[in-house]
N, C-alpha and C. Protein backbone atom coordinates (compact mmCIF):
# COMPACT_ATOMS: atom_id res chain seq x y z
N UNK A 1 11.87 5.94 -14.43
CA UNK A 1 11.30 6.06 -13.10
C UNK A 1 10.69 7.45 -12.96
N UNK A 2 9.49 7.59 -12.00
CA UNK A 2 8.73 8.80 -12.58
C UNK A 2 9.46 9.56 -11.20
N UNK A 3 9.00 10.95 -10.81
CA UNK A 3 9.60 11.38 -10.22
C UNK A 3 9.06 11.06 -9.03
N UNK A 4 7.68 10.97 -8.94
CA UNK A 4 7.32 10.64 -7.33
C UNK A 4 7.99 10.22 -6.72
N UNK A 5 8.67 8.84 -7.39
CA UNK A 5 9.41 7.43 -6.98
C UNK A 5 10.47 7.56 -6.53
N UNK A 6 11.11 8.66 -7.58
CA UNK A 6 12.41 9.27 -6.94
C UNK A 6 12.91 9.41 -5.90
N UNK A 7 11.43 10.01 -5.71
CA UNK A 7 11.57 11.14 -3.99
C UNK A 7 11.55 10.38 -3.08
N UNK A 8 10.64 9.29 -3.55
CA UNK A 8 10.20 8.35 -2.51
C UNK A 8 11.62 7.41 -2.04
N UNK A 9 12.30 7.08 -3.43
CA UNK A 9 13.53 6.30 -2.89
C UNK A 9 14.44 7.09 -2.47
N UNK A 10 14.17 8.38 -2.44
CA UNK A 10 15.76 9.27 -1.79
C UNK A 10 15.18 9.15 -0.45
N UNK A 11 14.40 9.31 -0.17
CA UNK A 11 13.65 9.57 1.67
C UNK A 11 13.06 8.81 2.35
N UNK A 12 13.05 7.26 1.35
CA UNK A 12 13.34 5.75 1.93
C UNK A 12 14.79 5.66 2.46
N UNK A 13 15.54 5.84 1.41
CA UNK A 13 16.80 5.30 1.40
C UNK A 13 18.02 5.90 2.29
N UNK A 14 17.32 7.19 2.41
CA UNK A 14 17.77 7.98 2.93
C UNK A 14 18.09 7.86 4.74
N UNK A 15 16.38 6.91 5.46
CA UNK A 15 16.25 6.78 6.80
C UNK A 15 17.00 5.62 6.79
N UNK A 16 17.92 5.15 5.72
CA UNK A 16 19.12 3.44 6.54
C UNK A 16 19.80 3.97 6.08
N UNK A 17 20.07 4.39 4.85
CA UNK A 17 21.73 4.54 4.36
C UNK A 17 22.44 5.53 4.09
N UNK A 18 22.14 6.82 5.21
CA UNK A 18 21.72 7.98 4.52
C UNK A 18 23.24 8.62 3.75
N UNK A 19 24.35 8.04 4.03
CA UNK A 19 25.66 8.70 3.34
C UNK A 19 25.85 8.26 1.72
N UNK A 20 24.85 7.60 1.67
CA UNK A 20 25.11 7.14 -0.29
C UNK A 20 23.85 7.41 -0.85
N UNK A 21 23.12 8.77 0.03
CA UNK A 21 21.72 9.23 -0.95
C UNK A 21 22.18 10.40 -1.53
N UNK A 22 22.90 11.60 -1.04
CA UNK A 22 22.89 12.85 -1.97
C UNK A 22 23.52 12.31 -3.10
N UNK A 23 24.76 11.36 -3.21
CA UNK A 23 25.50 11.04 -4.40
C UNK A 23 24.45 10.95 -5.60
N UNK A 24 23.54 10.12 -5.16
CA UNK A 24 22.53 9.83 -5.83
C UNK A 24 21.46 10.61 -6.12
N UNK A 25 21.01 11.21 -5.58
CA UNK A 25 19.92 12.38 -5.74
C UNK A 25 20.50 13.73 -6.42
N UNK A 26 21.17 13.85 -6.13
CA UNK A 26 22.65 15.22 -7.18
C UNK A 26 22.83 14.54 -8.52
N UNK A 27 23.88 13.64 -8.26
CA UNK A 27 24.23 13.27 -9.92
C UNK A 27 23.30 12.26 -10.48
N UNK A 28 22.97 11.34 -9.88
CA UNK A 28 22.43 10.38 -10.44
C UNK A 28 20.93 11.03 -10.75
N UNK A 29 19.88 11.19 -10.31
CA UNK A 29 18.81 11.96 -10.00
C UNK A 29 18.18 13.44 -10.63
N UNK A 30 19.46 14.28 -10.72
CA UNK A 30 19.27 15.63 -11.35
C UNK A 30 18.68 16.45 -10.22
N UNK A 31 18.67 16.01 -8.88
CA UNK A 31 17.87 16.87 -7.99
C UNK A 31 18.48 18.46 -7.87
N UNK A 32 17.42 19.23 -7.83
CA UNK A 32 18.78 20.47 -7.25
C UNK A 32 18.72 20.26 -5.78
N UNK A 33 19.59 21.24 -5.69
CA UNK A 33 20.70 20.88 -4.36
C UNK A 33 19.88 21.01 -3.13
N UNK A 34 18.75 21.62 -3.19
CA UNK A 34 17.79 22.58 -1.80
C UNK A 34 16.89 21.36 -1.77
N UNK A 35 16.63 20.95 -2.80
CA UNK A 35 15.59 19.89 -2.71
C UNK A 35 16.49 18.85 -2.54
N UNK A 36 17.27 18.51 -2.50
CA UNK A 36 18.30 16.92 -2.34
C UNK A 36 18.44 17.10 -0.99
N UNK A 37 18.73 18.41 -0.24
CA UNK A 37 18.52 18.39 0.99
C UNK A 37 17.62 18.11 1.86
N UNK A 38 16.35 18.87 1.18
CA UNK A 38 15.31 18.85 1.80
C UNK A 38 14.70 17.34 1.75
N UNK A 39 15.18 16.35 0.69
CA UNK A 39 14.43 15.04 0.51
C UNK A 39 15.35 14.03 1.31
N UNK A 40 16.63 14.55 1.82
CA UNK A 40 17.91 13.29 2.68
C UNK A 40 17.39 14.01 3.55
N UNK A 41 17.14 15.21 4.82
CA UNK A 41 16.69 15.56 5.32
C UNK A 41 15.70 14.78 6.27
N UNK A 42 14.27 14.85 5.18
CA UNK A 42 12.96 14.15 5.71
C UNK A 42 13.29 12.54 5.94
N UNK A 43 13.79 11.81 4.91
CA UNK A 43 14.16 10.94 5.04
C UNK A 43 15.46 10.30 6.06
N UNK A 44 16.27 11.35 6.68
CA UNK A 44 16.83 10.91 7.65
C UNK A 44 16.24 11.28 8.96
N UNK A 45 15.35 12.10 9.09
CA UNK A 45 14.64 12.08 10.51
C UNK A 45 13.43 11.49 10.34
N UNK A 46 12.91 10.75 9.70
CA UNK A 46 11.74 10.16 9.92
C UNK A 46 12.79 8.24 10.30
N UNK A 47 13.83 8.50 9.71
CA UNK A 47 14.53 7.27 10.25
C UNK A 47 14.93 7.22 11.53
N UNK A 48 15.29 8.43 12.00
CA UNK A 48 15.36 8.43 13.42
C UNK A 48 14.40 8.35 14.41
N UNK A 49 13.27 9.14 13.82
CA UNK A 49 11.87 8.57 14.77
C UNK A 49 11.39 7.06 14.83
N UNK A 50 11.63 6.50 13.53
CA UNK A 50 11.30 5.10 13.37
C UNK A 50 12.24 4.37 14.02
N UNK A 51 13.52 4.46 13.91
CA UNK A 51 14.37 3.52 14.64
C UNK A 51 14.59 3.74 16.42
N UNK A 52 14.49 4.92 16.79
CA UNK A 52 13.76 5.49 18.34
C UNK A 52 13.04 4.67 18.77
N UNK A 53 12.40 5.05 17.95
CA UNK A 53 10.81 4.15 18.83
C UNK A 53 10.55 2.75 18.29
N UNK A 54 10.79 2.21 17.40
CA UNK A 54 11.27 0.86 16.86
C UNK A 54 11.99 0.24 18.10
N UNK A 55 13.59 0.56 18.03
CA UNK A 55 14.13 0.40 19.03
C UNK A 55 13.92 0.25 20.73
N UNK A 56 12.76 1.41 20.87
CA UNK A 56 12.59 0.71 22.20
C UNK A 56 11.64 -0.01 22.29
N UNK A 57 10.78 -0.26 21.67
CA UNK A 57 10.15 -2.00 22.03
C UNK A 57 11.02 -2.88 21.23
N UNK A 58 12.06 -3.05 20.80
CA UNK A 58 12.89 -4.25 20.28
C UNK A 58 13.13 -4.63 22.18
N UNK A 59 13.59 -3.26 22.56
CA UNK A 59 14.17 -3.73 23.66
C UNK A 59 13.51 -4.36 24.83
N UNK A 60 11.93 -3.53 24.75
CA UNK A 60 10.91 -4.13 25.76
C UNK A 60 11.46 -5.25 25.48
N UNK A 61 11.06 -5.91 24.13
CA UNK A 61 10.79 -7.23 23.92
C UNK A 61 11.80 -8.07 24.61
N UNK A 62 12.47 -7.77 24.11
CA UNK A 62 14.41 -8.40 24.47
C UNK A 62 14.18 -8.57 26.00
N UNK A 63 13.80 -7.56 26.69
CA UNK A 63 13.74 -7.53 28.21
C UNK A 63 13.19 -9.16 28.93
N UNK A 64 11.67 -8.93 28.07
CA UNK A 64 10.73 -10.07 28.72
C UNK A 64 11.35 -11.25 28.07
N UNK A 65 11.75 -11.26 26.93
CA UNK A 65 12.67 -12.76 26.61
C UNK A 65 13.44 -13.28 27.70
N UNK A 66 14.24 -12.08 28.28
CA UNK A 66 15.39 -12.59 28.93
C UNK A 66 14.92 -13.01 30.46
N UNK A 67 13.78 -12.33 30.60
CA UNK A 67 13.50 -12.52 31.91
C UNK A 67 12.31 -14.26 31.83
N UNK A 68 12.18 -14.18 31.06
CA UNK A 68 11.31 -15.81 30.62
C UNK A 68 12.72 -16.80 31.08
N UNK A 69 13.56 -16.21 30.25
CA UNK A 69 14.20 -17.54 29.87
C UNK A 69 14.96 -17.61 31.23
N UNK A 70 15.33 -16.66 32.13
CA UNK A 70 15.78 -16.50 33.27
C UNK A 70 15.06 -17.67 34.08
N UNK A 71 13.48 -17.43 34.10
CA UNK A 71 12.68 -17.84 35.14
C UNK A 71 13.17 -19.38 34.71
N UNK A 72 12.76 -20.05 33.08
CA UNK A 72 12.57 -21.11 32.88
C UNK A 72 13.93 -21.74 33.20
N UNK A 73 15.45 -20.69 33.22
CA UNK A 73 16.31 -21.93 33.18
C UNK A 73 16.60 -22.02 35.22
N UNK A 74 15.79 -21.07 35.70
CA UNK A 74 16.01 -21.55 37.70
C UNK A 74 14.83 -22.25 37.38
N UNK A 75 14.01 -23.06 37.21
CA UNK A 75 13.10 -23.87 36.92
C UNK A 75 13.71 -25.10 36.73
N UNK A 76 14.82 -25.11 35.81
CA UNK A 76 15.49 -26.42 35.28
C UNK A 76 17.03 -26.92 35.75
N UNK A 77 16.92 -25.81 36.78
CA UNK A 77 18.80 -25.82 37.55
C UNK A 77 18.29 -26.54 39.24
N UNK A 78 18.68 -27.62 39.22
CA UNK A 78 19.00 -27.85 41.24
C UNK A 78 19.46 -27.53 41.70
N UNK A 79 20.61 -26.73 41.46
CA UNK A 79 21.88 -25.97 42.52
C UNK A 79 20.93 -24.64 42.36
N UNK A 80 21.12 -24.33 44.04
CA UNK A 80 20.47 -22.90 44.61
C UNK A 80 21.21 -21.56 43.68
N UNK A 81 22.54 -21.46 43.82
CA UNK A 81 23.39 -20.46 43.48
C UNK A 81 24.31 -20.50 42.25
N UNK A 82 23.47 -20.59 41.20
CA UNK A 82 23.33 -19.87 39.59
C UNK A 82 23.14 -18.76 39.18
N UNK A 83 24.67 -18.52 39.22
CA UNK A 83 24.29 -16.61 39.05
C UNK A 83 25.21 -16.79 37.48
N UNK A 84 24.65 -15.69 36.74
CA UNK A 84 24.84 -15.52 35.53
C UNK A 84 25.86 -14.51 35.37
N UNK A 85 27.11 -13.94 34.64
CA UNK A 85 27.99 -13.00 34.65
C UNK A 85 27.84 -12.40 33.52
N UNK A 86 27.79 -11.14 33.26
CA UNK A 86 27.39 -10.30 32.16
C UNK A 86 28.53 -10.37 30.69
N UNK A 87 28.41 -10.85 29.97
CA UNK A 87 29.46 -11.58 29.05
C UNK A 87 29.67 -10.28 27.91
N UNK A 88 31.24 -9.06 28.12
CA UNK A 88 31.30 -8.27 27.64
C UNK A 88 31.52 -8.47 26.11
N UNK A 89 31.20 -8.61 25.05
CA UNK A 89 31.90 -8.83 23.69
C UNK A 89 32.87 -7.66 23.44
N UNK A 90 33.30 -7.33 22.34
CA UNK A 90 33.98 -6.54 21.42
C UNK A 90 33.51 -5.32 21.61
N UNK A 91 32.01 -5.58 20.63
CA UNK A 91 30.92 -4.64 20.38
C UNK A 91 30.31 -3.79 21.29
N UNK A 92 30.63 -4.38 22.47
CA UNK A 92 29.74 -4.03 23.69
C UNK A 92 30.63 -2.85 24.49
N UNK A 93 31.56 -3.39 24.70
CA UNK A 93 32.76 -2.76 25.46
C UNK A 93 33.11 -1.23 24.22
N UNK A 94 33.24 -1.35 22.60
CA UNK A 94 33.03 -0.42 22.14
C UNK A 94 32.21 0.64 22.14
N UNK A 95 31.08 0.29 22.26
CA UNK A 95 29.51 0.87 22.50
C UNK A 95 30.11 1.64 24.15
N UNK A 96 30.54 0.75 24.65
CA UNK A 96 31.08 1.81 26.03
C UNK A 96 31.47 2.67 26.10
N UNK A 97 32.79 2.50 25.19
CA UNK A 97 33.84 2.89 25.42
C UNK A 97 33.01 4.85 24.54
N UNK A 98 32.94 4.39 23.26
CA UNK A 98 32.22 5.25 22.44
C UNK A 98 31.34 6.48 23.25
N UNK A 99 30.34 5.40 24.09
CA UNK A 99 29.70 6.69 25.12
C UNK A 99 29.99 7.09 26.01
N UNK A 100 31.20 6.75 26.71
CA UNK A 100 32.48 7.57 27.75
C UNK A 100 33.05 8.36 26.66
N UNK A 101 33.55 7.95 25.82
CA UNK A 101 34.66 9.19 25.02
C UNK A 101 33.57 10.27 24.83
N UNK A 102 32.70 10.22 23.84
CA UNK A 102 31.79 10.93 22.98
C UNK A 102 30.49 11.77 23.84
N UNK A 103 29.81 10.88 24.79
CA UNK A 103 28.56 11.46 24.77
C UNK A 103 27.54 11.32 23.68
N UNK A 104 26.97 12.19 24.65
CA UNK A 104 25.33 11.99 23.13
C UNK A 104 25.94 12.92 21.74
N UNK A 105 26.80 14.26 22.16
CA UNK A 105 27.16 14.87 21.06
C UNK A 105 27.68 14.39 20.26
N UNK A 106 28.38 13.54 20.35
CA UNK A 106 29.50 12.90 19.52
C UNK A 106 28.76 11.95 19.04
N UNK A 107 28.07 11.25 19.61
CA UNK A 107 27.14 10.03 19.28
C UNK A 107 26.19 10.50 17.79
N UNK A 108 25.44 11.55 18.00
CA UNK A 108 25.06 12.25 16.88
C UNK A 108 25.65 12.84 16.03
N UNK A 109 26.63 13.07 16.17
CA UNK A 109 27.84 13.59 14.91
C UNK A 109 27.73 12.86 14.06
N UNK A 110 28.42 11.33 14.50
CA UNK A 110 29.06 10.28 13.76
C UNK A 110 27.63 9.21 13.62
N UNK A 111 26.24 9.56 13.77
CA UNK A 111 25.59 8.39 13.45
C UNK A 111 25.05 8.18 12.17
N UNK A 112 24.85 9.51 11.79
CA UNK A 112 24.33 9.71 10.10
C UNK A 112 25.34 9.29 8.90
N UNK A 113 26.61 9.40 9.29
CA UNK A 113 27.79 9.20 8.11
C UNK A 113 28.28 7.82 8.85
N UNK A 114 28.77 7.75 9.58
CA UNK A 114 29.84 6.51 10.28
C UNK A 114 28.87 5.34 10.66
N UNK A 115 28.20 5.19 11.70
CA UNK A 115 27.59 4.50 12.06
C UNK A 115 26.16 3.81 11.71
N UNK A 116 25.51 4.49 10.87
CA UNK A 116 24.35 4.86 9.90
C UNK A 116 23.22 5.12 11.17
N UNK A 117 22.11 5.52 10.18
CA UNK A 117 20.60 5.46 11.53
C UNK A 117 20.51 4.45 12.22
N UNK A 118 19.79 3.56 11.75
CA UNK A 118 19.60 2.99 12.35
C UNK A 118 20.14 2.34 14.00
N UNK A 119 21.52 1.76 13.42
CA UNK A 119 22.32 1.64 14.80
C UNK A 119 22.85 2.78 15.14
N UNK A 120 23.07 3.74 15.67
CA UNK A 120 23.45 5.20 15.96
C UNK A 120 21.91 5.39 16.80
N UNK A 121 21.08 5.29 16.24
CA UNK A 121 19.76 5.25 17.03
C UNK A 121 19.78 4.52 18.17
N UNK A 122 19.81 3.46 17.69
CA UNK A 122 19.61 2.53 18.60
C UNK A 122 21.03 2.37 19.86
N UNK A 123 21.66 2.49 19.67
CA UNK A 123 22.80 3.38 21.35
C UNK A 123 22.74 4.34 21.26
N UNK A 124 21.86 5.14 20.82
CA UNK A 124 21.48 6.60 21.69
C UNK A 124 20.15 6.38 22.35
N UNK A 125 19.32 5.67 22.20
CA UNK A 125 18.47 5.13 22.62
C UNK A 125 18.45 4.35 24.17
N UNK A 126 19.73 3.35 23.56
CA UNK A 126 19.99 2.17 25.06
C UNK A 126 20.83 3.23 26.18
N UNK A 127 21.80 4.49 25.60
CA UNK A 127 22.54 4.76 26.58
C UNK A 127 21.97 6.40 27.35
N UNK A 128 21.00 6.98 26.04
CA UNK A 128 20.49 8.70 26.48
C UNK A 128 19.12 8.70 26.23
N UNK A 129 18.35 7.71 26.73
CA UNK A 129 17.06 7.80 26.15
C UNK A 129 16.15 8.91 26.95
N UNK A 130 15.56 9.87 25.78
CA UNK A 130 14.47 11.21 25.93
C UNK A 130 14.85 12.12 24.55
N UNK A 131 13.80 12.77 25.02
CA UNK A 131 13.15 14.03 23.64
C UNK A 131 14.23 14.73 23.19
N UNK A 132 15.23 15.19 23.97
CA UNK A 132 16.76 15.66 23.50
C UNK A 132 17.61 14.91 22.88
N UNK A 133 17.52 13.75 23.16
CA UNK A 133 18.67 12.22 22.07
C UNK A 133 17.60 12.50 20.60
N UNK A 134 16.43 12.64 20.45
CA UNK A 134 15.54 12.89 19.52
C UNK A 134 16.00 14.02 18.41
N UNK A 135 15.97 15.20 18.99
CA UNK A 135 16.06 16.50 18.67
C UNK A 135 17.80 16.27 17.93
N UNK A 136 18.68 16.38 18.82
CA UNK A 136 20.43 16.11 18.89
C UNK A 136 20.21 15.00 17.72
N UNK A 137 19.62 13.97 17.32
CA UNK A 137 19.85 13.40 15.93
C UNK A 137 19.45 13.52 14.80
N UNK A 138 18.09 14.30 15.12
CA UNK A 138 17.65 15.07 13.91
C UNK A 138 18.61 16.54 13.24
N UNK A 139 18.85 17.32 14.45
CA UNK A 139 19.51 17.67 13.98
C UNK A 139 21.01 17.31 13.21
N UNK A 140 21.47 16.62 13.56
CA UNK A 140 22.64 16.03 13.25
C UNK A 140 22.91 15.50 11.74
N UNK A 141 21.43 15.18 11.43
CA UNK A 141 20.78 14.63 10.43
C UNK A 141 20.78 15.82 8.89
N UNK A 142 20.00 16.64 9.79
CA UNK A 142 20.13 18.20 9.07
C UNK A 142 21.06 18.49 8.41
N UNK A 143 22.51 18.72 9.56
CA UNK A 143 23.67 19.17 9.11
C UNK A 143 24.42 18.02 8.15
N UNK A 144 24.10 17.05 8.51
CA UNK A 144 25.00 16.17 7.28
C UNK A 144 24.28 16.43 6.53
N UNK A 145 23.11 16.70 5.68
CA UNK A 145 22.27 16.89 4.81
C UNK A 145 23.23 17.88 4.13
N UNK A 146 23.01 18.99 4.99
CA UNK A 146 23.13 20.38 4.44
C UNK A 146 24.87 20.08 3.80
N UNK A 147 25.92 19.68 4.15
CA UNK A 147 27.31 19.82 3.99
C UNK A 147 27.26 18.42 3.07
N UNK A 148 26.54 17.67 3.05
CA UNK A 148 27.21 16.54 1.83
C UNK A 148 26.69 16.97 0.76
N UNK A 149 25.07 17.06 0.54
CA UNK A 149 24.65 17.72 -0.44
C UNK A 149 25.71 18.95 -1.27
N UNK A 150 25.70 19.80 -0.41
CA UNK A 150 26.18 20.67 -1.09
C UNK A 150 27.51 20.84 -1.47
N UNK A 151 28.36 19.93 -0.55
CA UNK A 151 29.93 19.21 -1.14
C UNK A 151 29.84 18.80 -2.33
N UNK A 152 28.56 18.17 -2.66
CA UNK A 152 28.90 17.28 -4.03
C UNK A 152 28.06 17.39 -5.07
N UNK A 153 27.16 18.99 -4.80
CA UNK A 153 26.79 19.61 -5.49
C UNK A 153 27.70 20.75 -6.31
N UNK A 154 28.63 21.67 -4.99
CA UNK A 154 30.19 22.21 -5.77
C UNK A 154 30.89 21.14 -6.45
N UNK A 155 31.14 20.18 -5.99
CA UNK A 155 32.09 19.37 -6.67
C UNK A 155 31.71 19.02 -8.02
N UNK A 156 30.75 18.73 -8.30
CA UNK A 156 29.85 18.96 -9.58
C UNK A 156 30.26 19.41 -10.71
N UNK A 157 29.92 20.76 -9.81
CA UNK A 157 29.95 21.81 -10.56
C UNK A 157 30.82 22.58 -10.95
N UNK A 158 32.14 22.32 -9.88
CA UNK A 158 33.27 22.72 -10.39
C UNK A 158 34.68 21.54 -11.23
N UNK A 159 33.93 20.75 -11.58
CA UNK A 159 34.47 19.49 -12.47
C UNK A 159 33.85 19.76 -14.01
């Protein structure tokens, strides 16, 4: 694999999965360590811009679905008073619970390693949406860069 490709799959791979790219770009890869950063880095904030803004027209979309299907099913109901009750799951009530405990800070801590981009985006999105939920995950992004890389660049090196 030539090296372009490399780069290209560390800073693809990097904006979904970003906790199993330095492993790979360090040992597997031969990257040095500034550049393994710099390539999980780009590749985890260009995942966050993409899944940001991805994310909020998933949701437009989602919106006008629900409001279609709203109209069409008082269209197909004879009883006046059909009210719908907001049906909490698991997931949902976690997602709550998560942004009462945490906040946006916490939310960005844990979205790059725990939660991955993508979804970490996307409830920082549904629950803090603006240019600061933006910034707060890029950076966030940064710092896991900077401390895994270089965890398992010492570790390396001192094995």
């Amino acid at each position: 694999m030539s090296q372009f490709f490399k780069i290209l799959f560390v800073i693809l791979f990097s904006s979904v999965k970003f906790i199993l790219v330095p492993p790979l770009a360090i040992i597997e890869y031969k990257f040095p360590v500034w550049n393994a950063i710099l390539f999980t880095s780009i590749g985890g904030a260009i995942g966050v811009l993409v899944f940001y803004f991805l994310s909020k027209e998933l949701l437009l979309a989602w919106n006008i679905l629900k409001a279609f299907l709203r109209r069409y099913q008082k269209r197909h109901h004879h009883h006046k008073h059909h009210h719908n009750k907001p049906v909490f799951t698991k997931f949902s009530r976690r997602m709550v619970r998560l942004k009462n405990r945490w906040g946006l800070y916490g939310l960005a801590i844990i979205t790059p390693c725990i939660l991955s981009i993508p979804i970490g985006t996307f409830i920082a999105t549904q629950f803090f949406p603006g240019k600061r939920t933006i910034f707060l995950l890029c950076g966030s992004v940064i710092l896991w860069s900077i401390i895994l890389n270089l965890g398992i660049f010492l570790l390396r090196t001192s094995v």
